[in-house]
C-alpha atoms as a PDB file:
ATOM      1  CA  UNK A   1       9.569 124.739 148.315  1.00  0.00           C
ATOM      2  CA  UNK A   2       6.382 123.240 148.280  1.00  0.00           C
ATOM      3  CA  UNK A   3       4.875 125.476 145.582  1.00  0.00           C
ATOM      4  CA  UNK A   4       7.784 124.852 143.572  1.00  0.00           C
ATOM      5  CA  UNK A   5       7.550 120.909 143.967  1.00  0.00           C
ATOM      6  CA  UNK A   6       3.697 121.510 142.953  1.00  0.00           C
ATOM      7  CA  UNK A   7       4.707 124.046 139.810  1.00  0.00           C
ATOM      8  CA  UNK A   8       7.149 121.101 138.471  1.00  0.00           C
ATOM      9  CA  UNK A   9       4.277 118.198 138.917  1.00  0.00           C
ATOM     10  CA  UNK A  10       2.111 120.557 136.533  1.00  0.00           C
ATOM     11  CA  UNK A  11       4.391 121.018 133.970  1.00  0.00           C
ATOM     12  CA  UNK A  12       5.819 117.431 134.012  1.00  0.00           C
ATOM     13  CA  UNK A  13       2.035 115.744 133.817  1.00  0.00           C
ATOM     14  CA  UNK A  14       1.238 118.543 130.933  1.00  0.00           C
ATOM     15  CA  UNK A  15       4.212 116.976 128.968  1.00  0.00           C
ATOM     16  CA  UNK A  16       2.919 113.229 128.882  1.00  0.00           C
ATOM     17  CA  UNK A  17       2.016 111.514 125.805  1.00  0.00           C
ATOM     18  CA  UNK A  18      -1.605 110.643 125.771  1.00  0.00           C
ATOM     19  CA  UNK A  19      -1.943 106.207 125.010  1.00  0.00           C
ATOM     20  CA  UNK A  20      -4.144 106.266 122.080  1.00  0.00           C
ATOM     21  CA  UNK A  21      -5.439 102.730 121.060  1.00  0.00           C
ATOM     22  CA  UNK A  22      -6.611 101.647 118.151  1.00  0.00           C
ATOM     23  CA  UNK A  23      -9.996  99.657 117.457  1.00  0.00           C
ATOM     24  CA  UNK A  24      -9.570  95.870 116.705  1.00  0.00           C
ATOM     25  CA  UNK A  25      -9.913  95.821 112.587  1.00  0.00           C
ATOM     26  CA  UNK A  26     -11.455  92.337 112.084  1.00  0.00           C
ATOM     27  CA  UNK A  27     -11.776  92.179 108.101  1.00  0.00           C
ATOM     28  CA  UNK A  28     -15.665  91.492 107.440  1.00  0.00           C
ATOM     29  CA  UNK A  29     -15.342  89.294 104.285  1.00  0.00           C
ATOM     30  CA  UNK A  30     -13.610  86.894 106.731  1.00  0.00           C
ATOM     31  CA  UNK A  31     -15.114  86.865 109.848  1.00  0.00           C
ATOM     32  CA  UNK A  32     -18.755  87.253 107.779  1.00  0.00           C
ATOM     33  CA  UNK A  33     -18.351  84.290 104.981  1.00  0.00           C
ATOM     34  CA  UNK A  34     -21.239  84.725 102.579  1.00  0.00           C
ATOM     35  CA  UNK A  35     -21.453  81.075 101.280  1.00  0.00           C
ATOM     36  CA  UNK A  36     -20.633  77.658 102.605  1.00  0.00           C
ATOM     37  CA  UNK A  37     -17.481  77.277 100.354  1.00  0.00           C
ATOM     38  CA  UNK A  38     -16.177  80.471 101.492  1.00  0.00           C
ATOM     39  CA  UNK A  39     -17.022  79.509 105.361  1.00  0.00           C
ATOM     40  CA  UNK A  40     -14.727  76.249 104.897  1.00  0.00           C
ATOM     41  CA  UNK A  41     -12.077  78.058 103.234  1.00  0.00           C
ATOM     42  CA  UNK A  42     -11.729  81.067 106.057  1.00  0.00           C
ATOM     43  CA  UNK A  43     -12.750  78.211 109.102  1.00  0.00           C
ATOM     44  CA  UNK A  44      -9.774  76.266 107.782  1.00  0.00           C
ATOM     45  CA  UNK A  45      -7.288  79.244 107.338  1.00  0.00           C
ATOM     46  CA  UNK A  46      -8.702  80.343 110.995  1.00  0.00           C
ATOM     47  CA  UNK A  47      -7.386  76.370 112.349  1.00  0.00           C
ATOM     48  CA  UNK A  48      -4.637  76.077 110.495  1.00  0.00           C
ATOM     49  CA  UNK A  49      -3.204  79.483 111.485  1.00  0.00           C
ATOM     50  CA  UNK A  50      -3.349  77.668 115.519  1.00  0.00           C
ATOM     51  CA  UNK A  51      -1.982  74.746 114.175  1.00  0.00           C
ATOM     52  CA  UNK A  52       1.657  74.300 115.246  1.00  0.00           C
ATOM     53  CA  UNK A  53       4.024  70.911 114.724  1.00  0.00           C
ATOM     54  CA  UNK A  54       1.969  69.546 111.863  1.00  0.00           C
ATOM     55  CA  UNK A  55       4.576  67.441 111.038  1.00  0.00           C
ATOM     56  CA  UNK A  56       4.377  65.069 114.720  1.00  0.00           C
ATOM     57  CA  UNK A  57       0.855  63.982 112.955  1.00  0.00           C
ATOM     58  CA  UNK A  58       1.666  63.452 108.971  1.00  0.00           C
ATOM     59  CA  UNK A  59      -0.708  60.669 107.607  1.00  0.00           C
ATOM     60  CA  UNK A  60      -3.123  61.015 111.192  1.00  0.00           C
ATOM     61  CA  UNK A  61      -6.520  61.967 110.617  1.00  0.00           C
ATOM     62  CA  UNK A  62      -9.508  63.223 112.838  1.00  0.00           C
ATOM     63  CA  UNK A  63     -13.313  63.861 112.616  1.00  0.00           C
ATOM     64  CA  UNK A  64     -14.228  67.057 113.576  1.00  0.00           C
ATOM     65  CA  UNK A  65     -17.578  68.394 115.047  1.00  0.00           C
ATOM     66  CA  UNK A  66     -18.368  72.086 115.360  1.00  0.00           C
ATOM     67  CA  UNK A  67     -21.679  73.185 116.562  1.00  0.00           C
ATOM     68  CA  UNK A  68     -22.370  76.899 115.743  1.00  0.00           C
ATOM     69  CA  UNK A  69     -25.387  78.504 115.152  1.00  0.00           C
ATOM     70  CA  UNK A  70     -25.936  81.329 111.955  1.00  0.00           C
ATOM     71  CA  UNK A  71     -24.365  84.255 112.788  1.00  0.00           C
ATOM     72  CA  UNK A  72     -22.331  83.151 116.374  1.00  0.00           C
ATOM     73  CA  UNK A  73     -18.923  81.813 116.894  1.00  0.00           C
ATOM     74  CA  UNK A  74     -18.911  78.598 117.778  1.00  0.00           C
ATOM     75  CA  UNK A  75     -19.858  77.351 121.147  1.00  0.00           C
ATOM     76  CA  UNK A  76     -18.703  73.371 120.965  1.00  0.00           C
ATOM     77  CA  UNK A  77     -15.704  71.763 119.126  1.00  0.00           C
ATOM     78  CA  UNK A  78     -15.234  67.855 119.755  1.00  0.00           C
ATOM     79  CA  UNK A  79     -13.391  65.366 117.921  1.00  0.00           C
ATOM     80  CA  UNK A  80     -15.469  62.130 116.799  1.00  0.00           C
ATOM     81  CA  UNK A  81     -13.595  59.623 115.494  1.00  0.00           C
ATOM     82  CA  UNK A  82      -9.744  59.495 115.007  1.00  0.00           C
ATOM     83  CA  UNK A  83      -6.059  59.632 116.498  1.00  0.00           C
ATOM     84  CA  UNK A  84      -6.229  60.437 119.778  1.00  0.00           C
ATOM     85  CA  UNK A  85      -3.389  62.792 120.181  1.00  0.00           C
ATOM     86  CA  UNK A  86      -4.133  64.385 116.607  1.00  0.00           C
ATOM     87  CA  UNK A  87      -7.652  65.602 117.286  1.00  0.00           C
ATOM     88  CA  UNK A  88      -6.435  66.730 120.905  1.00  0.00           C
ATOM     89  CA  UNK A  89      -4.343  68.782 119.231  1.00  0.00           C
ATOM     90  CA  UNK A  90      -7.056  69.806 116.094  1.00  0.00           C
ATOM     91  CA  UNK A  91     -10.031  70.904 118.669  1.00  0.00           C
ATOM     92  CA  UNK A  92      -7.184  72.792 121.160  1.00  0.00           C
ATOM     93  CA  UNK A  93      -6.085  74.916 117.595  1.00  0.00           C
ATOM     94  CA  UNK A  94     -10.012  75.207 116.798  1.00  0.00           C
ATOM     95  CA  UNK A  95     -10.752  76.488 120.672  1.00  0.00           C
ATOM     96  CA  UNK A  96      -7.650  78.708 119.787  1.00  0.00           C
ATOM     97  CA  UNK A  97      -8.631  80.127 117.093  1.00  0.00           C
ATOM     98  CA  UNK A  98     -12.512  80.623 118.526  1.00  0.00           C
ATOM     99  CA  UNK A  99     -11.335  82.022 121.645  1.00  0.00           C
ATOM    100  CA  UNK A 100      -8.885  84.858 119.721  1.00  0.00           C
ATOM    101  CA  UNK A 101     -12.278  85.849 116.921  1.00  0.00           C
ATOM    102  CA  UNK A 102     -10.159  84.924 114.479  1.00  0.00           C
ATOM    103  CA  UNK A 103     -12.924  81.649 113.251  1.00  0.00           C
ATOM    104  CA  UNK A 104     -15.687  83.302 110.958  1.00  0.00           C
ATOM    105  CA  UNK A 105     -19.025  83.154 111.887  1.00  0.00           C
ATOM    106  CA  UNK A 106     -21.381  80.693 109.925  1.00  0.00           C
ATOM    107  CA  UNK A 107     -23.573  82.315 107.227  1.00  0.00           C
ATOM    108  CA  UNK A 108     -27.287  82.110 107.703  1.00  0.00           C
ATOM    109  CA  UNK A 109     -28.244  81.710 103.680  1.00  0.00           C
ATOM    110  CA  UNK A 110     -25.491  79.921 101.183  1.00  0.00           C
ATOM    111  CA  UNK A 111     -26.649  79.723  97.459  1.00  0.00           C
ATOM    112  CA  UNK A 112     -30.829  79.955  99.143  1.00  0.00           C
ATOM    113  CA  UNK A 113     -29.784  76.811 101.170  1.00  0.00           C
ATOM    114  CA  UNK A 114     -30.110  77.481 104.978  1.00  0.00           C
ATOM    115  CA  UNK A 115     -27.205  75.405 106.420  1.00  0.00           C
ATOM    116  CA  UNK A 116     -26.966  72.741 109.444  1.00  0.00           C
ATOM    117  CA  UNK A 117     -25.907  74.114 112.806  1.00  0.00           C
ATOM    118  CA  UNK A 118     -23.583  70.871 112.988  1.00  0.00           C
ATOM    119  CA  UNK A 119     -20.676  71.666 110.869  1.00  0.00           C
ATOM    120  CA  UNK A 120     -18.381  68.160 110.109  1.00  0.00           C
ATOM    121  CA  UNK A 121     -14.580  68.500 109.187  1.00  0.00           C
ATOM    122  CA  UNK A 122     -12.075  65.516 108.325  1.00  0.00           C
ATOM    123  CA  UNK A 123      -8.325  67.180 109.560  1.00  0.00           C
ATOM    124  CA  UNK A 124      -5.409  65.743 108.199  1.00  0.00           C
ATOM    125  CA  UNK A 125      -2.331  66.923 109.845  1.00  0.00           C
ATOM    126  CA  UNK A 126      -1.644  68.768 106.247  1.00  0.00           C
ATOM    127  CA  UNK A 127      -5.245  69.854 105.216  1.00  0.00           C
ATOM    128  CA  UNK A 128      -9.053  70.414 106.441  1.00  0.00           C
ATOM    129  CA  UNK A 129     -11.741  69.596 104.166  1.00  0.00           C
ATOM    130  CA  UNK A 130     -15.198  69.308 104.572  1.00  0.00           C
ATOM    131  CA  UNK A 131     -16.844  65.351 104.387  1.00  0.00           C
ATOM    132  CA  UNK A 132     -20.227  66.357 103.191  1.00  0.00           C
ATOM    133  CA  UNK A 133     -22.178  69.050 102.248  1.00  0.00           C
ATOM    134  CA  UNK A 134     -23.908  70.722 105.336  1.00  0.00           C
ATOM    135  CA  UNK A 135     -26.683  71.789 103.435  1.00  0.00           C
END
C-alpha cells in the first residue's frame, strides 16, 4: 500500500504545471525621459494616472516640490503652498506613483543644460504644469 501511495505522489507531482513569471517590462522612453519637456510630460502622466476624484478639487491649486537627483526616482515630494486637502491628496498620488516605478527618472543632460535637482510643479485638480524652467 505504501509503495502504491508513493507511485501515485510521483506521477501526480510529474503532472504539475510549472508558474512561469514574466519580467516587469517598464518601457525605457518613459521611465528614461531624454529632455526636460519630455520629463514633465511622462512625471505628469505618472501623477495623474494616481490621481483619483479630481473633481472634489476643481478650481484648487497646489505647489509642488520634488527633489530627485539625475538618474534616481525621487526621494522627497512636499507640497509648498496651496489647498490643504488638494496637495494632501497631489503628494499621496506622487508617493503613489514613486512607490509603484511608474514616475520617470530625471534626465542628467536636457538640450546641454544640466537640470536642478529641485523639480517645482503647480497641480490643478485638472492639469500639472511646470512654473519655471528648472534649468
Amino acid at each position: 500500500m505504501k509503495k502504491m501511495t508513493l507511485l501515485g505522489v510521483i506521477i501526480l507531482s510529474a503532472c504539475q504545471i510549472p508558474v512561469v513569471t514574466r519580467p516587469l517590462v517598464i518601457d525605457d522612453a518613459f521611465m528614461h525621459p531624454g529632455d526636460a519637456r519630455e520629463y514633465v510630460i511622462n512625471a505628469t502622466q505618472a501623477i495623474r494616472g494616481q490621481s483619483y476624484e479630481t473633481k472634489l478639487y476643481r478650481g484648487k491649486i497646489c505647489h509642488l516640490h520634488v527633489h530627485q537627483e539625475a538618474g534616481k526616482l525621487p526621494d522627497s515630494v512636499r507640497s509648498e503652498v496651496g489647498d490643504t486637502a488638494f496637495c494632501a491628496a497631489a503628494v499621496s498620488s506622487t508617493k503613489l506613483a514613486i512607490s509603484k516605478m511608474e514616475y520617470p527618472f530625471r534626465p542628467a543632460v536636457s538640450d546641454g543644460n544640466t537640470l536642478n535637482d529641485d523639480i517645482r510643479f503647480i497641480v490643478r485638480a485638472d492639469e500639472i504644469s511646470e512654473p519655471e524652467k528648472n534649468l
